[in-house]
Protein backbone atom coordinates (compact mmCIF):
# COMPACT_ATOMS: atom_id res chain seq x y z
CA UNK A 1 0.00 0.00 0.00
CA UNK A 2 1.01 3.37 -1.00
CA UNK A 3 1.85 5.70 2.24
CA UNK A 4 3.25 9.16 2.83
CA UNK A 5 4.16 12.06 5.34
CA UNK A 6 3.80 15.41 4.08
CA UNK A 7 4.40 19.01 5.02
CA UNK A 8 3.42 21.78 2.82
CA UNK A 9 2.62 25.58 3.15
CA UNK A 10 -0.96 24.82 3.87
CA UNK A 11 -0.48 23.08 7.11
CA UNK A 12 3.53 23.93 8.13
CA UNK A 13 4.75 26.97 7.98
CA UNK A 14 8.21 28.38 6.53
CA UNK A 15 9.91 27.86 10.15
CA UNK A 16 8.58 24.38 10.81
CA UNK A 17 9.41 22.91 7.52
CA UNK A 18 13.02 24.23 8.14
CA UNK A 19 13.21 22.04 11.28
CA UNK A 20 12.41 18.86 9.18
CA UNK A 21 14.39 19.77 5.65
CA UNK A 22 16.47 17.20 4.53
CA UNK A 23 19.63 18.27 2.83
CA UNK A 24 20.96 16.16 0.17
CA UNK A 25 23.76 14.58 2.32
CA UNK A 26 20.85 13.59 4.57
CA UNK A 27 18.76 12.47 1.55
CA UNK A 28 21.38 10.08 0.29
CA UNK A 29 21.98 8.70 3.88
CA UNK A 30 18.27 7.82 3.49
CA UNK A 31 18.03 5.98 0.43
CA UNK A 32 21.08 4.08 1.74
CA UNK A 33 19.02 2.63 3.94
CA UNK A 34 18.17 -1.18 3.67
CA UNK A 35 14.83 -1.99 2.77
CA UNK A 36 12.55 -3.04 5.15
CA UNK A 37 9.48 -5.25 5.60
CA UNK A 38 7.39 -2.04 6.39
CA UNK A 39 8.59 0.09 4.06
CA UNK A 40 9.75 -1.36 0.66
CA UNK A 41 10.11 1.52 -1.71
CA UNK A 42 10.87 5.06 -1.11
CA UNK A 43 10.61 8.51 -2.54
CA UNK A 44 11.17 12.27 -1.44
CA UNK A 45 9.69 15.33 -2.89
CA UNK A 46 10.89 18.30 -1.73
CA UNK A 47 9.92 22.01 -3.57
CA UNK A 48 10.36 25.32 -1.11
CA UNK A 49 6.83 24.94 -0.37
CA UNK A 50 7.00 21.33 0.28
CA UNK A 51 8.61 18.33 1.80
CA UNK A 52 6.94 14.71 1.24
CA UNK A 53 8.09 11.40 1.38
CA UNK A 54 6.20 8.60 -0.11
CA UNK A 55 6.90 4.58 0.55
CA UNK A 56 5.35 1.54 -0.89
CA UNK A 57 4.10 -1.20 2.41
CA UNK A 58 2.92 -4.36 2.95
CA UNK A 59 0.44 -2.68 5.27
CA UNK A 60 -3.14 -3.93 5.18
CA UNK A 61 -5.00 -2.92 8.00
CA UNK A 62 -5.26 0.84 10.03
CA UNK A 63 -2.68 -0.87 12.44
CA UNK A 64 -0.57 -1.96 10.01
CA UNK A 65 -0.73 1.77 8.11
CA UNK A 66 -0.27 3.28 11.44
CA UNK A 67 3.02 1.44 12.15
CA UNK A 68 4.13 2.12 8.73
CA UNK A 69 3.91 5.56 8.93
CA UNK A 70 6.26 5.36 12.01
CA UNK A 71 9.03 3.20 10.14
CA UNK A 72 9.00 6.08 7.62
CA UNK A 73 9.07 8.51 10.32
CA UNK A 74 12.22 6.87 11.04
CA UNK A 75 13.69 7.05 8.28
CA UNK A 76 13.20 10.57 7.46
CA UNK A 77 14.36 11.79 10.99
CA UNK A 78 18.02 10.89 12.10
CA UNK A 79 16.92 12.11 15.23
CA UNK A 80 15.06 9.13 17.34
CA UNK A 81 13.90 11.66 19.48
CA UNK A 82 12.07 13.40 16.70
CA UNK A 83 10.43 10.88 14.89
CA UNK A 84 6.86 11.66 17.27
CA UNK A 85 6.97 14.95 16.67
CA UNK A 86 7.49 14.71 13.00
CA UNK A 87 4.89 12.35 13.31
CA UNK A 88 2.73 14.40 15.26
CA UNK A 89 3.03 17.44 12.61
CA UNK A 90 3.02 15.75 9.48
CA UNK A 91 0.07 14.92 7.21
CA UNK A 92 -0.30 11.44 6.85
CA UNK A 93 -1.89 9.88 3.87
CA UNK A 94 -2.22 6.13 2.63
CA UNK A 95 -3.88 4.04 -0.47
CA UNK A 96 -6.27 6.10 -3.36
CA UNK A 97 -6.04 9.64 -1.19
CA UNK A 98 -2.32 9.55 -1.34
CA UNK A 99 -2.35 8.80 -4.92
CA UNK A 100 -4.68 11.19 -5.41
CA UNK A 101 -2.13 13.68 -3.59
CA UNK A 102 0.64 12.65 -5.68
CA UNK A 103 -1.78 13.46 -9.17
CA UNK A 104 -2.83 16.53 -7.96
CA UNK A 105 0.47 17.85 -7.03
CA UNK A 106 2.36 17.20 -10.27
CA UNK A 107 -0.88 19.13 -12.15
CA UNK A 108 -0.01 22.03 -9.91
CA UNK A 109 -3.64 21.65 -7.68
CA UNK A 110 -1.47 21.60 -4.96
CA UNK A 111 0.81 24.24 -5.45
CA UNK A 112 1.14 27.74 -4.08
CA UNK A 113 0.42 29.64 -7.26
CA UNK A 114 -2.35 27.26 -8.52
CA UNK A 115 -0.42 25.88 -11.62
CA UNK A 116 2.81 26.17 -10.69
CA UNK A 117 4.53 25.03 -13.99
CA UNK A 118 7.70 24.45 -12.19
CA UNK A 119 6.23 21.86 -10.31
CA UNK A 120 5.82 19.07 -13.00
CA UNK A 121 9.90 19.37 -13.55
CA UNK A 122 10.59 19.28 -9.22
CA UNK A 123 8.23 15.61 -8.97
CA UNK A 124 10.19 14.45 -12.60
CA UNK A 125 13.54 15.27 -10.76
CA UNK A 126 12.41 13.54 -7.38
CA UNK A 127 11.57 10.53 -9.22
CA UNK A 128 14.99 10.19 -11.20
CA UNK A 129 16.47 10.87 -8.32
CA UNK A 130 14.95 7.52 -5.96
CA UNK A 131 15.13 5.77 -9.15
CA UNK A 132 18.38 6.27 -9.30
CA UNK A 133 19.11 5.30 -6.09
CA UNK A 134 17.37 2.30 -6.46
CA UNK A 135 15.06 2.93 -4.11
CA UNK A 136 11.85 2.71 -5.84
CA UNK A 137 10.19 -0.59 -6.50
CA UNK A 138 7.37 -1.65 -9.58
CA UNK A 139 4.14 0.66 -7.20
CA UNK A 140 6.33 3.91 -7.33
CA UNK A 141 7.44 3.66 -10.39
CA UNK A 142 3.49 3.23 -11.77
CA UNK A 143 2.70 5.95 -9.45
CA UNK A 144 4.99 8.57 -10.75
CA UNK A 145 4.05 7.88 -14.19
CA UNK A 146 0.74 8.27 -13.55
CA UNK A 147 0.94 11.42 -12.14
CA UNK A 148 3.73 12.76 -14.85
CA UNK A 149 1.12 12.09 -17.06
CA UNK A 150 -1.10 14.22 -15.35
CA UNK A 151 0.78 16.77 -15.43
CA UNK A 152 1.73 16.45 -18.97
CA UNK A 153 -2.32 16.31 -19.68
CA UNK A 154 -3.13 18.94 -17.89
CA UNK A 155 -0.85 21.29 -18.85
CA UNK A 156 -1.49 20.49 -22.77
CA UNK A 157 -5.45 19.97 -22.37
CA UNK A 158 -6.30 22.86 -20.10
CA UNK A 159 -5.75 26.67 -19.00
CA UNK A 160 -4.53 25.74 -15.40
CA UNK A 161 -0.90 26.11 -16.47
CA UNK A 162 -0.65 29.77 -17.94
CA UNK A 163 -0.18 33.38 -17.54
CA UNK A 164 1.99 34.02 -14.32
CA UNK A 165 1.77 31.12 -12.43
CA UNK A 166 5.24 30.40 -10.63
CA UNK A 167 7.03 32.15 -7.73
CA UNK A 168 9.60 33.45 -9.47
CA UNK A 169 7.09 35.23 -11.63
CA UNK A 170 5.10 36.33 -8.55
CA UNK A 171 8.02 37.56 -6.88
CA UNK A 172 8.79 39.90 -9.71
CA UNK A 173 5.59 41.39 -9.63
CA UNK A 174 6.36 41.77 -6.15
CA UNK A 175 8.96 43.99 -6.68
CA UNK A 176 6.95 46.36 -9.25
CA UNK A 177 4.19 46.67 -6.87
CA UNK A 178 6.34 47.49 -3.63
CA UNK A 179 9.07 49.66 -5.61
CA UNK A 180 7.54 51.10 -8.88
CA UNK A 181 8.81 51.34 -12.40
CA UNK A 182 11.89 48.49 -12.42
CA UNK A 183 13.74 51.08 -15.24
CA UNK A 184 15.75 52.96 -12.92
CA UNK A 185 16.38 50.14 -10.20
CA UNK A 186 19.10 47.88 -10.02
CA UNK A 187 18.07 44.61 -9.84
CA UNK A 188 20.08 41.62 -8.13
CA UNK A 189 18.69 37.82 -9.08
CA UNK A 190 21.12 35.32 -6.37
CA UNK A 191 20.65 31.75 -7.61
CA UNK A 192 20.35 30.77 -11.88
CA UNK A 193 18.14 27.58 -11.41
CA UNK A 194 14.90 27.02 -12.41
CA UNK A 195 12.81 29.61 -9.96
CA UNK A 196 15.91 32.38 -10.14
CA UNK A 197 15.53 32.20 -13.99
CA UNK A 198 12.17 32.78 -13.78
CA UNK A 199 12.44 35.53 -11.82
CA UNK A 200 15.15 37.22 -13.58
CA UNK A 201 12.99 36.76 -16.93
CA UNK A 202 10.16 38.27 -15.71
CA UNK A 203 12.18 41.14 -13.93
CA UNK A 204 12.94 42.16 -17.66
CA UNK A 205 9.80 41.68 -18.84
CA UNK A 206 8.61 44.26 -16.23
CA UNK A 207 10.99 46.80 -17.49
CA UNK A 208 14.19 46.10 -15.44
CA UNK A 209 17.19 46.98 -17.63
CA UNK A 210 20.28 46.68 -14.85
CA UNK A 211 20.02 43.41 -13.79
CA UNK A 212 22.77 41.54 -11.84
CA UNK A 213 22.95 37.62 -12.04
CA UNK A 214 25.26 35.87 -9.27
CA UNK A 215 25.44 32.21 -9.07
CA UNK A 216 27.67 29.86 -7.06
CA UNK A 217 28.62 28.31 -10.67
CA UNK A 218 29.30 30.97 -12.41
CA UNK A 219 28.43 29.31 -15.69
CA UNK A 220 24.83 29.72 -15.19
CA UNK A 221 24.83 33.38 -14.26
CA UNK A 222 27.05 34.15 -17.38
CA UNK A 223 24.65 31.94 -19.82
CA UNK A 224 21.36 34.12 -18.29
CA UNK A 225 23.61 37.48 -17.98
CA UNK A 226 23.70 36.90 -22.12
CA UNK A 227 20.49 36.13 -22.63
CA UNK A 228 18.94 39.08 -20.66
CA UNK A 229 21.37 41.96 -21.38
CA UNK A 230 22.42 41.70 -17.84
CA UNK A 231 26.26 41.47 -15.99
CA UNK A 232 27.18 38.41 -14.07
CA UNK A 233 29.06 38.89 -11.07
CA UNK A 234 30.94 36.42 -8.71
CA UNK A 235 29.56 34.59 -6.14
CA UNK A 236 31.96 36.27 -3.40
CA UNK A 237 30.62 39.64 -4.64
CA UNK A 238 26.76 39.06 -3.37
CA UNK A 239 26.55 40.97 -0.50
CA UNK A 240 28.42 44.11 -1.83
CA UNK A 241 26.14 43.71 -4.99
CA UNK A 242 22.93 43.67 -2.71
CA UNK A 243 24.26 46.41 -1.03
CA UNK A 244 23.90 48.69 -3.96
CA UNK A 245 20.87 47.12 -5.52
CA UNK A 246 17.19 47.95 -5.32
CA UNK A 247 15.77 44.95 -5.00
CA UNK A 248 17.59 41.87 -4.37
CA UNK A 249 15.65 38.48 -5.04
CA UNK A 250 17.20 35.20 -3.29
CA UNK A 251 16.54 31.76 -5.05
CA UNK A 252 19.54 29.21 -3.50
CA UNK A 253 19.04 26.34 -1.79
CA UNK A 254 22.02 26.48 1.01
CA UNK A 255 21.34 24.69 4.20
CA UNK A 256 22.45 27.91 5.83
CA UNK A 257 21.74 31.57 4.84
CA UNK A 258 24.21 32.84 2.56
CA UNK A 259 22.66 36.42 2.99
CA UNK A 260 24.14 37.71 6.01
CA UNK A 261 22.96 40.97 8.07
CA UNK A 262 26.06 41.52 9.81
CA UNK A 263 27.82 41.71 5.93
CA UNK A 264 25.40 43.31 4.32
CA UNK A 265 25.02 45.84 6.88
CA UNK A 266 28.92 46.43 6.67
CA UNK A 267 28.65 46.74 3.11
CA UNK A 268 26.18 48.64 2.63
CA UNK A 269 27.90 51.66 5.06
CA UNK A 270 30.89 50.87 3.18
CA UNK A 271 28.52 51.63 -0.10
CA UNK A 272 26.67 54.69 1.63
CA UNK A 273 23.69 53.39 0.83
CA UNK A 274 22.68 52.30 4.66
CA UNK A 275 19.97 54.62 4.15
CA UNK A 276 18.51 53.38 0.84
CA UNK A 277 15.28 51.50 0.73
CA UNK A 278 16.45 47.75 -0.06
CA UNK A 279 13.51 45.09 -0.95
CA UNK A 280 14.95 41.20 -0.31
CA UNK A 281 12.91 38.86 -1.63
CA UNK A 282 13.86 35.03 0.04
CA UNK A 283 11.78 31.94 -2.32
CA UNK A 284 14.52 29.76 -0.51
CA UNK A 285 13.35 26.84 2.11
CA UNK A 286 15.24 26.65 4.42
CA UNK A 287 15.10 30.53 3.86
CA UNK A 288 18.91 31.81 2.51
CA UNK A 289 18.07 35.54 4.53
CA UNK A 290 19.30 35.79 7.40
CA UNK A 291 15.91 37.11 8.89
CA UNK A 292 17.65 39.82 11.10
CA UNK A 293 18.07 41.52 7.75
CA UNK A 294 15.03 43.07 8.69
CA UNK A 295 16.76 45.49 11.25
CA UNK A 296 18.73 46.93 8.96
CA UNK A 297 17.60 50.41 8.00
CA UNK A 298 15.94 50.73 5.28
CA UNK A 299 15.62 47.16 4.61
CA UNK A 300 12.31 44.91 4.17
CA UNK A 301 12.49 41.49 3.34
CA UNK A 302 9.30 39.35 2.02
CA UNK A 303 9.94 35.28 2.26
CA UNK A 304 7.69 32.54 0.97
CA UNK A 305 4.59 33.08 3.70
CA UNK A 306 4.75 36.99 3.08
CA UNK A 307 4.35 36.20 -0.41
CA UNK A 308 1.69 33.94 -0.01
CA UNK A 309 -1.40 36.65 0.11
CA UNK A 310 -0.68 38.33 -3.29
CA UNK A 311 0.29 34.84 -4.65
CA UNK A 312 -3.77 34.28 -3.82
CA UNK A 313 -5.40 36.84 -5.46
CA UNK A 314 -3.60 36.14 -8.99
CA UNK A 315 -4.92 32.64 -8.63
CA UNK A 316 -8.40 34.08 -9.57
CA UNK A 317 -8.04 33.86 -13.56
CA UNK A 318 -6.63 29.94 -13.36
CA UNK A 319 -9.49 28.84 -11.34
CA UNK A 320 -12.09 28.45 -13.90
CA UNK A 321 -9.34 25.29 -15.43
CA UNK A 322 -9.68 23.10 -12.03
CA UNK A 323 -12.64 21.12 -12.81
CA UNK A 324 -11.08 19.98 -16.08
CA UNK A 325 -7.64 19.63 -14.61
CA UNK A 326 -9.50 17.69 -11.87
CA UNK A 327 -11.11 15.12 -14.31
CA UNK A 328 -7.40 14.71 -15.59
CA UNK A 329 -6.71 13.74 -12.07
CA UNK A 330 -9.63 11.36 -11.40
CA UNK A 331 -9.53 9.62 -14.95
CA UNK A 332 -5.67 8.71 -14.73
CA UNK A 333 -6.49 8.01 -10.66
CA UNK A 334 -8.79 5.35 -12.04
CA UNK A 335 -6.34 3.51 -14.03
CA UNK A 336 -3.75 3.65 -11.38
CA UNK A 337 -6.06 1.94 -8.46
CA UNK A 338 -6.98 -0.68 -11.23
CA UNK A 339 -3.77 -1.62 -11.69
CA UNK A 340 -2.93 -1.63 -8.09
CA UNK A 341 -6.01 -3.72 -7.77
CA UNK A 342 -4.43 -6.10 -10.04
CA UNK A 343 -1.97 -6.65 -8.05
CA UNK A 344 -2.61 -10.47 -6.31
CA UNK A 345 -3.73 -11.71 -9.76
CA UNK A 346 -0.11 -10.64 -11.00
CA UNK A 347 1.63 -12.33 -7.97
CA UNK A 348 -0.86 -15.38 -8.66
CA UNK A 349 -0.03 -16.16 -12.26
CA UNK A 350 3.52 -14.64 -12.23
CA UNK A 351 5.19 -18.34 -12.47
CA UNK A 352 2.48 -19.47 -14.83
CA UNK A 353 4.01 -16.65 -17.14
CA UNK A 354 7.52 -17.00 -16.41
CA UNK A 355 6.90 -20.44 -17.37
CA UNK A 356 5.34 -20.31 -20.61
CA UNK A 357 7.65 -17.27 -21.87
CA UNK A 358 10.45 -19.62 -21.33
CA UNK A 359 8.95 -22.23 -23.78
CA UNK A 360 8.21 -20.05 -25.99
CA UNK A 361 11.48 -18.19 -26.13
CA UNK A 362 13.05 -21.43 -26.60
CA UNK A 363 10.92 -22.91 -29.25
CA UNK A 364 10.86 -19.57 -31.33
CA UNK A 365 14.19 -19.53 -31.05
CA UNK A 366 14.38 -23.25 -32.58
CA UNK A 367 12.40 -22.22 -35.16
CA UNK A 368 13.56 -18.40 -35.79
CA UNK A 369 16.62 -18.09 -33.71
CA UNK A 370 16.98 -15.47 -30.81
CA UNK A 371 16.93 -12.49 -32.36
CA UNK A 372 12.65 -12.92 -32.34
CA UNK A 373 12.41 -14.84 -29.78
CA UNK A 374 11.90 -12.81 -27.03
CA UNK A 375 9.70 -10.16 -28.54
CA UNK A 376 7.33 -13.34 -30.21
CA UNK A 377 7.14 -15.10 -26.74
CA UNK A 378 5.96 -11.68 -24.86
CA UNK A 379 3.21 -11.49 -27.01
CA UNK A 380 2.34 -15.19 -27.11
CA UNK A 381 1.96 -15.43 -23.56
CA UNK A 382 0.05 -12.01 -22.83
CA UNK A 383 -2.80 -13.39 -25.53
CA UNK A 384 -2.67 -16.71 -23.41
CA UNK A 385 -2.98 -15.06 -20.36
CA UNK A 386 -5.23 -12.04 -21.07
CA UNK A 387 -8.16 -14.82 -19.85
CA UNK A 388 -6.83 -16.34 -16.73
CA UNK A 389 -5.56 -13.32 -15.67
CA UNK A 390 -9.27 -11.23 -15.76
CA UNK A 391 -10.67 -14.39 -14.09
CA UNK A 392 -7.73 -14.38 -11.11
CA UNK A 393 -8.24 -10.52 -11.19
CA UNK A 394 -12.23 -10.85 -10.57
CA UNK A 395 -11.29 -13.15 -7.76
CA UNK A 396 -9.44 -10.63 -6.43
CA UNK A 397 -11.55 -8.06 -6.38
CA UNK A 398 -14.39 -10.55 -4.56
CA UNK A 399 -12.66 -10.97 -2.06
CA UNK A 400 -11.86 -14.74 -3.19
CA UNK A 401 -8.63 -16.83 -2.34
CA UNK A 402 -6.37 -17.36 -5.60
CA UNK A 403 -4.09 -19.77 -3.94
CA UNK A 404 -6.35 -22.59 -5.84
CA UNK A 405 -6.16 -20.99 -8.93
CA UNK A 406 -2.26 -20.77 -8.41
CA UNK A 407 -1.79 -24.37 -6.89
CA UNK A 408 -3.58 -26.28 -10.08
CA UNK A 409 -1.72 -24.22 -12.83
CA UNK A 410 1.64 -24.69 -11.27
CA UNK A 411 0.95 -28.68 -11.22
CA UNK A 412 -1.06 -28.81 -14.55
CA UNK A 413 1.87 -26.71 -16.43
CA UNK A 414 4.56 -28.30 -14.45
CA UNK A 415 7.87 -29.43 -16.84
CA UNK A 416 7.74 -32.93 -17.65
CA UNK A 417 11.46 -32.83 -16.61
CA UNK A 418 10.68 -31.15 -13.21
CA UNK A 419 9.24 -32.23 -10.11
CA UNK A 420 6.00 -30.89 -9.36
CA UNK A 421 6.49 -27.26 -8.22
CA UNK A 422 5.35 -26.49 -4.91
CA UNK A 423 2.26 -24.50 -4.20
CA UNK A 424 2.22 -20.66 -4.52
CA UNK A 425 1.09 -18.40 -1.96
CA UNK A 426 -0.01 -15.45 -3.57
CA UNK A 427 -0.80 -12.80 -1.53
CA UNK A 428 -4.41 -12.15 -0.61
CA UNK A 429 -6.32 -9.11 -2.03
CA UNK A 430 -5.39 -5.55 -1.52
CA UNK A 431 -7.56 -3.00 -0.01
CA UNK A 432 -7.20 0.64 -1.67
CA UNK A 433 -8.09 2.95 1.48
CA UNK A 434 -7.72 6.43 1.97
């Protein structure tokens, strides 16, 4: 069964999803981790407004979920003495409404600026990355395709994904509104990836002409400087670069603040510009401003929860697509709980199938050699199976035993050559529960 603990910007706020933030060192310790009996697959998606890890159980009952949940509480937290109060915050989720969850994120439902179209991207790269590590098993893989292909629909079929709908975007407008005309202002975008860009881009849209890109490679900041007219300056320069800019936006993802108040308040005396109205704009969780940046004169700093208010109110014109966005969701849902209801059918006639692709494999290859005879025998032996397998899978779905079923095809198709194989216990039939 599918379970998860989540906490997002709806029910954890900027501070407490600091306190559980994984960094990557801490993420690869995890999927180092030897798999379990309670938890056999794993998968983390963390976004700056976000943080969820997903594993695939053997849970069957409340009880069972309940202790899984814990196991994976574990292995988030290196902290024993954490693990109940992660538990105690988090969201917990399990069966068809974490699937749902999963769907509904990766069409940008779920996201702070409803359609996020950086969001599709963040659960692709969380998914690579547990693949990768070998960490994700045959249910997580279906799962994440499923919901990639969500968001793939959804962004191609309807109007949820459009207009200015990440927070890079939002935190541009940010600046017009709380400075004015972006002309005359120097601009400072820290951090080139995917939400920096986006800010940058939409900076210049809004009329900002000296724009300063600063990246810790600086290969990133030159490629953007080029493509937006802009200068690219060295990592070690960003606080004396903030200290003469306008508006300074803040997309990194350091485990501490790189943003200093201590530096940029000596810089910016050293600048003379301790008195100039400075707007910092922080889309970085764990936040990259240090947040006593605010007692710096002149200085006002807006972070992911300031944001969130304006962020609302430009969600207005997207919120007519939902319903068929939604649908999306609910039809590819559909498919995904089928196949998960599948699921002791497969385990029943898996030998059955591994036994007739082998004699077919071998007497296609007799016949047309090996170059065939693998693709010929896959295809064989789904048309043989397409019946058995919808009679084991309404079984299932009753509620029926298939151990029977199992026990007379492995002694009817036994080898000649072999003893009689000895019965399979296939597991019995999974409940999808929310």
């Amino acid at each position: 069964m599918l379970i998860s603990l989540a906490l997002d910007f709806r029910r954890a706020d900027l501070r407490t999803r600091e306190r559980f933030h994984l960094s990557d060192e801490r993420l690869d310790a995890l999927y180092r981790q030897p798999r379990t009996g309670a938890i056999q697959e794993l998968a983390l998606l963390s976004t700056c407004n976000r943080i969820e890890l997903y594993g695939w159980s053997a849970a069957r009952d409340a009880r069972d979920v309940d202790q899984a949940l814990t196991a994976l509480a574990r292995r988030w937290m290196a902290d024993e003495d954490r693990v109940d109060e992660l538990v105690g915050t988090a969201v917990h989720r399990s069966g068809e409404e974490a699937a749902r969850h999963v769907c509904r994120v990766a069409a940008g439902l779920e996201s702070l600026v409803l359609g996020d179209n950086q969001i599709l991207g963040q659960v692709r790269s969380a998914y690579r990355r547990a693949a990768a590590a070998g960490t994700v098993g045959p249910g997580l893989h279906r799962l994440f395709h499923t919901a990639l292909r969500v968001g793939k629909r959804v962004q191609h079929e309807t109007a949820l994904v459009g207009g200015r709908n990440s927070v890079g975007a939002e935190a541009a407008h940010c600046a017009l509104r709380t400075v004015g005309e972006l002309a005359s202002r120097r601009c400072v975008v820290v951090g080139c990836g995917k939400t920096g860009q986006r800010a940058a881009r939409q900076l210049v849209k809004l009329g900002a002409v000296d724009i300063v890109l600063i990246n810790r490679s600086p290969e990133k900041a030159q490629a953007l400087a080029s493509e937006l007219w802009g200068r690219a300056a060295p990592y070690t320069s960003l606080h004396r670069e903030i200290a003469v800019a306008d508006v300074a936006v803040v997309a990194t993802s350091a485990d501490t603040p790189p943003v200093r108040s201590a530096s940029l308040r000596f810089c910016r005396e050293m600048a003379r510009t301790d008195d100039r109205p400075l707007l910092l704009i922080d889309l970085s969780m764990p936040r990259n401003v240090e947040p006593e940046v605010v007692g710096l004169p002149g200085v006002s700093l807006v972070d992911l929860d300031t944001l969130q208010p304006p962020v609302v109110a430009a969600q207005a014109q997207r919120r007519a697509a939902v319903p068929a966005a939604e649908a999306i969701v609910e039809a590819e849902l559909a498919d995904f709980l089928d196949w998960v209801a599948g699921e002791p059918a497969r385990d029943a006639i898996q030998p059955l199938r591994e036994l007739l692709a082998d004699l077919c494999r071998r007497e296609v290859a007799f016949a047309a050699g090996d170059a065939v005879a693998a693709r010929t025998a896959e295809r064989i032996v789904a048309k043989l199976l397409a019946q058995p397998m919808k009679t084991l899978r309404a079984a299932a779905e009753r509620g029926e035993p298939v151990e029977l079923y199992t026990e007379a095809l492995a002694h009817l198709f036994a080898p000649e050559s072999a003893p009689a194989p000895a019965p399979v216990r296939a597991r019995g039939p999974r409940r999808v529960a929310g």
